[in-house]
N, C-alpha and C. Protein backbone atom coordinates (compact mmCIF):
# COMPACT_ATOMS: atom_id res chain seq x y z
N UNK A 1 129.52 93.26 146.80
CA UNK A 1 130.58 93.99 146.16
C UNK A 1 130.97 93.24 144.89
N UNK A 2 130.87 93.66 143.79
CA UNK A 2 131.00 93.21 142.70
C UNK A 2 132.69 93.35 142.87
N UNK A 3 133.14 92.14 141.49
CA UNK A 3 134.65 91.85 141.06
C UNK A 3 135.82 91.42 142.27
N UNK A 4 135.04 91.03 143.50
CA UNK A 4 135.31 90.74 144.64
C UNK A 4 136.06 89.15 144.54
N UNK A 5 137.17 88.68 144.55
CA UNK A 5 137.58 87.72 144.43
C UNK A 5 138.09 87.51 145.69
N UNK A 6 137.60 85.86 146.42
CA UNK A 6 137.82 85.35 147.75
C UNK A 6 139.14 84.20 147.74
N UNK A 7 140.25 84.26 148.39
CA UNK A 7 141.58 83.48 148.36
C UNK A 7 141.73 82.48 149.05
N UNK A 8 142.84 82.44 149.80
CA UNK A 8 143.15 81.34 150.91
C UNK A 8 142.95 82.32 152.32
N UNK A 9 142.69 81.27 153.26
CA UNK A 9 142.18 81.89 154.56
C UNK A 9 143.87 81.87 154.77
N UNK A 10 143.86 83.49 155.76
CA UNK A 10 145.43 83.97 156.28
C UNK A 10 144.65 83.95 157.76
N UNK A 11 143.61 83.65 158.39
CA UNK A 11 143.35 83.90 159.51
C UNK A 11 141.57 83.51 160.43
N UNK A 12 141.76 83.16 161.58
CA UNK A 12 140.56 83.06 161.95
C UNK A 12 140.60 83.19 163.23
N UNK A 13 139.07 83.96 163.47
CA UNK A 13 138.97 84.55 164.89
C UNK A 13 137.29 84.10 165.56
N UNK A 14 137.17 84.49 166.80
CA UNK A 14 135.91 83.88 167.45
C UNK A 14 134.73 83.69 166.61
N UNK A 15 134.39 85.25 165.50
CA UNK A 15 133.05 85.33 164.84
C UNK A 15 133.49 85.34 163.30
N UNK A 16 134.85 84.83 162.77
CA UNK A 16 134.85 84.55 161.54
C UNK A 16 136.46 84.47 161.23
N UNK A 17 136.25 84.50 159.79
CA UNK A 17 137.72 83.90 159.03
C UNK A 17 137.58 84.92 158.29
N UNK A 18 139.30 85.15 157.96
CA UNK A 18 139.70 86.09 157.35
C UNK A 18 140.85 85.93 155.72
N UNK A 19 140.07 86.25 154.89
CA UNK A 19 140.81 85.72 153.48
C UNK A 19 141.60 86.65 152.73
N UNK A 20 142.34 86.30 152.05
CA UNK A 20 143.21 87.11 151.58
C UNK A 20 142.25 86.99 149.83
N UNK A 21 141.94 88.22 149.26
CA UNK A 21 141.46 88.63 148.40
C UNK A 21 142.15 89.60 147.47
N UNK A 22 141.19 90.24 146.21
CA UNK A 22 141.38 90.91 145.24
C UNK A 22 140.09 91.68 144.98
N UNK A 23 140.33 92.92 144.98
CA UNK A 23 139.03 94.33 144.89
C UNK A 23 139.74 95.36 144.44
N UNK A 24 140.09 95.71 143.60
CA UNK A 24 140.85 96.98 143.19
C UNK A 24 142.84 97.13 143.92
N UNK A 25 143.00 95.71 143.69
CA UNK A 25 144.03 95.36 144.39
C UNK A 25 143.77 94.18 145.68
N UNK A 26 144.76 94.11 146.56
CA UNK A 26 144.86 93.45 147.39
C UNK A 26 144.35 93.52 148.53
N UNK A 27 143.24 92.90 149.10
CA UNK A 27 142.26 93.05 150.17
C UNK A 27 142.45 91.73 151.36
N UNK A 28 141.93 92.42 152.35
CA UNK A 28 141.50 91.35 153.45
C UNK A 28 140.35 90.95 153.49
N UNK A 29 139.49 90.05 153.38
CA UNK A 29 137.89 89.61 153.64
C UNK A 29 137.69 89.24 154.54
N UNK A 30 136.87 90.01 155.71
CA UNK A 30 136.55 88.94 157.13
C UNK A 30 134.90 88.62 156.61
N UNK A 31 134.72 86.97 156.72
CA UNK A 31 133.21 86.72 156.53
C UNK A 31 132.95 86.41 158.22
N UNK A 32 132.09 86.52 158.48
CA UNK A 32 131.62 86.28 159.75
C UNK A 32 130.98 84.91 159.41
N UNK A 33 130.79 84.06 160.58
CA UNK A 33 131.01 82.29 160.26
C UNK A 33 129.55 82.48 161.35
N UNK A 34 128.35 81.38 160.34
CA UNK A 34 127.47 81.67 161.32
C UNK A 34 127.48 79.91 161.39
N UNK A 35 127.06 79.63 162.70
CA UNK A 35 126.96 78.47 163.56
C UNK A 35 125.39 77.29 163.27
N UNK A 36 125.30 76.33 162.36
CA UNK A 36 124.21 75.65 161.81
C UNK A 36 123.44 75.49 162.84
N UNK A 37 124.50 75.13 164.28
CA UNK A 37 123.20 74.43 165.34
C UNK A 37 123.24 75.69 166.12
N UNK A 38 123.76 76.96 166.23
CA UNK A 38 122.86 77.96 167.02
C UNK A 38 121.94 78.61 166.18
N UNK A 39 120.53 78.52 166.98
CA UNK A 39 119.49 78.85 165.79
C UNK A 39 119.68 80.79 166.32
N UNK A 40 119.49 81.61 167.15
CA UNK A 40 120.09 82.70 167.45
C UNK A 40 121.39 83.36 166.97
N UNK A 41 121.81 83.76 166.02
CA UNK A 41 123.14 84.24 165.75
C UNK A 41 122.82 85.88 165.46
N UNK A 42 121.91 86.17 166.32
CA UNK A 42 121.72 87.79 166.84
C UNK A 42 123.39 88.65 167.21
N UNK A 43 123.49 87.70 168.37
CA UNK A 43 124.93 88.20 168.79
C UNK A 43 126.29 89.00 168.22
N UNK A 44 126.71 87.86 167.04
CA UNK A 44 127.38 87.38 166.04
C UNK A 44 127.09 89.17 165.17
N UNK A 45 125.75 88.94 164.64
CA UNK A 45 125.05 90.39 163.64
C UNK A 45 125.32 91.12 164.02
N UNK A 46 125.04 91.62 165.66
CA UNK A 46 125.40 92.66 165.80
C UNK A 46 126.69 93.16 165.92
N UNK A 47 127.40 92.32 166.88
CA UNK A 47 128.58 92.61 166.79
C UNK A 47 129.38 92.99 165.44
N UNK A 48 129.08 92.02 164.19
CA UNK A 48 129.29 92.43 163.30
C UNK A 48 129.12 93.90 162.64
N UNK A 49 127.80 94.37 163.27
CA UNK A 49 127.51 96.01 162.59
C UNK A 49 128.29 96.99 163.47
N UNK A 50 128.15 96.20 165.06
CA UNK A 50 129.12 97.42 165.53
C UNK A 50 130.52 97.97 164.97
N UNK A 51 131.17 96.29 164.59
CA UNK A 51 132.61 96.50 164.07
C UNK A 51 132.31 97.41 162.72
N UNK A 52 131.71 97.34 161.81
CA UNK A 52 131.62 98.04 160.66
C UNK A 52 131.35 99.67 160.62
N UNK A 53 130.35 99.66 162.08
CA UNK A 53 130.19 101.26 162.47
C UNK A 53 131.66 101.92 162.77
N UNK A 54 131.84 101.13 163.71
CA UNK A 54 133.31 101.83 164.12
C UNK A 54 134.09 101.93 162.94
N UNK A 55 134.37 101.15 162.33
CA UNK A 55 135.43 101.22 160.68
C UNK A 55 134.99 102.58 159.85
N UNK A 56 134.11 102.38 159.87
CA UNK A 56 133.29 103.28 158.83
C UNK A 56 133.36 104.81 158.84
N UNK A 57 134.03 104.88 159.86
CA UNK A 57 134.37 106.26 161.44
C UNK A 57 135.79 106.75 161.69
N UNK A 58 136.62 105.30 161.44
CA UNK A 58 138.14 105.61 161.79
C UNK A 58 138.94 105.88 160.65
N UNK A 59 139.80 106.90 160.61
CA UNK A 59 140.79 106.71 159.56
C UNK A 59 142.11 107.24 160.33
N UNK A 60 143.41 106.26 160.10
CA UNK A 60 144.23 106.64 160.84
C UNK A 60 145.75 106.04 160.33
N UNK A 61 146.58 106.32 160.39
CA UNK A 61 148.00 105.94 159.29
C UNK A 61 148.37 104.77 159.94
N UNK A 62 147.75 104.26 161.08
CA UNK A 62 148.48 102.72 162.07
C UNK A 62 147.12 102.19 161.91
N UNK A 63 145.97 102.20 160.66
CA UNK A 63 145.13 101.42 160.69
C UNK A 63 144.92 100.80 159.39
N UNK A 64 144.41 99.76 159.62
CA UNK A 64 144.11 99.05 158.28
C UNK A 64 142.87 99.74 157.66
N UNK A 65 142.73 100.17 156.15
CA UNK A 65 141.86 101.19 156.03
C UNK A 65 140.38 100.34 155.43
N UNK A 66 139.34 100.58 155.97
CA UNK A 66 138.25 99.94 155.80
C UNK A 66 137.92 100.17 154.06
N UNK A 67 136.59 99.56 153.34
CA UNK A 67 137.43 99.77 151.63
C UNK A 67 136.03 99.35 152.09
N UNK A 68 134.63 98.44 152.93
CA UNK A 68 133.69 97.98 152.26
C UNK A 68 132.99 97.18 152.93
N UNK A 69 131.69 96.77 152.99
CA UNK A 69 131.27 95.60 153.64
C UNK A 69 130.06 95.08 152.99
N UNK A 70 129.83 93.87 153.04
CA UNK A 70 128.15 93.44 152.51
C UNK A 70 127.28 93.23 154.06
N UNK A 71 126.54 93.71 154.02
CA UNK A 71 125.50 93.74 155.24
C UNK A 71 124.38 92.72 154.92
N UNK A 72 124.61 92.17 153.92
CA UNK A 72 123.26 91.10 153.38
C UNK A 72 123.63 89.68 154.01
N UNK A 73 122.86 89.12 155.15
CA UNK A 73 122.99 87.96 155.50
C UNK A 73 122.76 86.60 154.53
N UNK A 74 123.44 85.79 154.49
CA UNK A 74 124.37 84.90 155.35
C UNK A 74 125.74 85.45 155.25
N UNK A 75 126.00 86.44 154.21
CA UNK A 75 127.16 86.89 153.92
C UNK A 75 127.59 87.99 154.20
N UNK A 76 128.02 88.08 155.70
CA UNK A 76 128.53 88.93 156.21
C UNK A 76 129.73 89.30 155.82
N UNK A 77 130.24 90.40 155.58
CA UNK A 77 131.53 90.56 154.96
C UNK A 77 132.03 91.98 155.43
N UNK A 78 133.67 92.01 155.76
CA UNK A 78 134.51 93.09 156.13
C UNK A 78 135.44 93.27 154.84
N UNK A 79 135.65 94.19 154.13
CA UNK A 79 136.66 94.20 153.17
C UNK A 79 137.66 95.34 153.86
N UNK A 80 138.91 95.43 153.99
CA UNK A 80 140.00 96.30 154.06
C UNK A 80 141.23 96.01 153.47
N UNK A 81 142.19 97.35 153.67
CA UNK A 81 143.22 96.71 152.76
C UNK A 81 143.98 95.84 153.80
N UNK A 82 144.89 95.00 152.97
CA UNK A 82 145.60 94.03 153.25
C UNK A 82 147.02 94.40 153.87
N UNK A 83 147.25 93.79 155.04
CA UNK A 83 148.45 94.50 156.01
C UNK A 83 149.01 93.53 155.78
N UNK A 84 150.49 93.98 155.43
CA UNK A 84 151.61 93.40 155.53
C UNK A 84 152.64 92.73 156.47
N UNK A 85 151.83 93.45 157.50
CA UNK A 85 152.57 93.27 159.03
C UNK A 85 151.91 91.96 159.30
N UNK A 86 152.49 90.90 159.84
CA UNK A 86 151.63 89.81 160.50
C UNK A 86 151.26 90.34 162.31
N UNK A 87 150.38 89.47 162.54
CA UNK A 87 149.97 89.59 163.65
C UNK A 87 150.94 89.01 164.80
N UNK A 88 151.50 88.15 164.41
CA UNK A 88 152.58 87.75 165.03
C UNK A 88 153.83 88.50 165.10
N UNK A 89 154.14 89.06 163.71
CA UNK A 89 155.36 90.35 164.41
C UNK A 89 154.70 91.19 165.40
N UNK A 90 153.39 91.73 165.26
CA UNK A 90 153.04 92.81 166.18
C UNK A 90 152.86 91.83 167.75
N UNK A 91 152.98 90.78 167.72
CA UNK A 91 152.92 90.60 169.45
C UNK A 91 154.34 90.07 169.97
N UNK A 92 154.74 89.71 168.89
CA UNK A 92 156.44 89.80 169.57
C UNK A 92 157.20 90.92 169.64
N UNK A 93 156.69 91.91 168.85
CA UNK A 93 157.18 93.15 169.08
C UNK A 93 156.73 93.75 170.47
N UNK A 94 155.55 94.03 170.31
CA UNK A 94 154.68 94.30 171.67
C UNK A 94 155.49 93.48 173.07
N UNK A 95 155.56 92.34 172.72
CA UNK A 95 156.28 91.20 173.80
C UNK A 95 158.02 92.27 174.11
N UNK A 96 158.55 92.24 173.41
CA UNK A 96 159.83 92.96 173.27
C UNK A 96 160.13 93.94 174.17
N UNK A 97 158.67 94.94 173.75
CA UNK A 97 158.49 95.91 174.21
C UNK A 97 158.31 96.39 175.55
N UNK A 98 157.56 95.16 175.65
CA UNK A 98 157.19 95.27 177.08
C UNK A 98 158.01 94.82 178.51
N UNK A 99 158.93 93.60 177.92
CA UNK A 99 160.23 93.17 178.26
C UNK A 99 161.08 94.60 178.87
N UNK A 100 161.34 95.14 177.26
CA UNK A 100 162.19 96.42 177.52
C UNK A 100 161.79 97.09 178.53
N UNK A 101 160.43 97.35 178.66
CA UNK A 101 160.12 99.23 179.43
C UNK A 101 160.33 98.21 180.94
N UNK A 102 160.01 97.30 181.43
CA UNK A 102 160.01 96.11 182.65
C UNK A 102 161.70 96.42 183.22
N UNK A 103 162.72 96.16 182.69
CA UNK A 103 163.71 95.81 182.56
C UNK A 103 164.22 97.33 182.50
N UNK A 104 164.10 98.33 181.79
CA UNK A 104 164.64 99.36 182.11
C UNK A 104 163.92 100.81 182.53
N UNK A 105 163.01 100.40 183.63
CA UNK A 105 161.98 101.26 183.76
C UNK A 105 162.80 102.37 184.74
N UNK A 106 163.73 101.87 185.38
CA UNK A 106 164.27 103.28 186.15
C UNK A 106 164.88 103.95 185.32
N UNK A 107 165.06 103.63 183.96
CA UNK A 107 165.86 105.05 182.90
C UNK A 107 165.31 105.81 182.04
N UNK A 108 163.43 105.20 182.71
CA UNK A 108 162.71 106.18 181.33
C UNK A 108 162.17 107.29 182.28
């Protein structure tokens, strides 16, 4: 993806890190992180294409909207737009939530 500018990492997960970028505005970059001493990182690929199939498929107003990907190895790449929400409000919210319905389940 050309004019693709890569930032500070806002995040990292089992099969990669996630950067805060610039692509026609403000983007998320997930690169998928491949492992020097596993010589197999089959796993990793695919999983990677599955996630991109599914993106590529969903569009929905509670989703982060997919914008792009490079499929050319070593540089695996997810581009979407950039959510404002942290991941951490959404599990203390969720946490909240779940508190609540626990706590007042005989009034729903």
């Amino acid at each position: 993806m050309e004019n693709l500018f890569i930032g500070e990492i806002i995040g990292r997960g089992t099969f990669g890190t996630v950067y805060r970028g610039k692509w026609h505005g403000e983007v998320a970059i997930k690169r998928i992180d491949f492992d020097p001493e596993d010589v197999d990182d089959s796993i990793r690929v695919e999983a990677f294409k599955r996630e991109v199939a599914l993106l590529h498929k969903t569009r929905h107003e509670n989703l982060v909207l997919f914008m792009g990907a490079c499929m050319k190895a070593p540089d695996l790449a997810i581009v979407t737009q950039l959510s404002r929400v942290s991941v951490l409000f959404l599990c203390m919210s969720l946490h909240l939530y779940l508190i609540f319905c626990f706590t007042f389940k005989e009034f729903l």
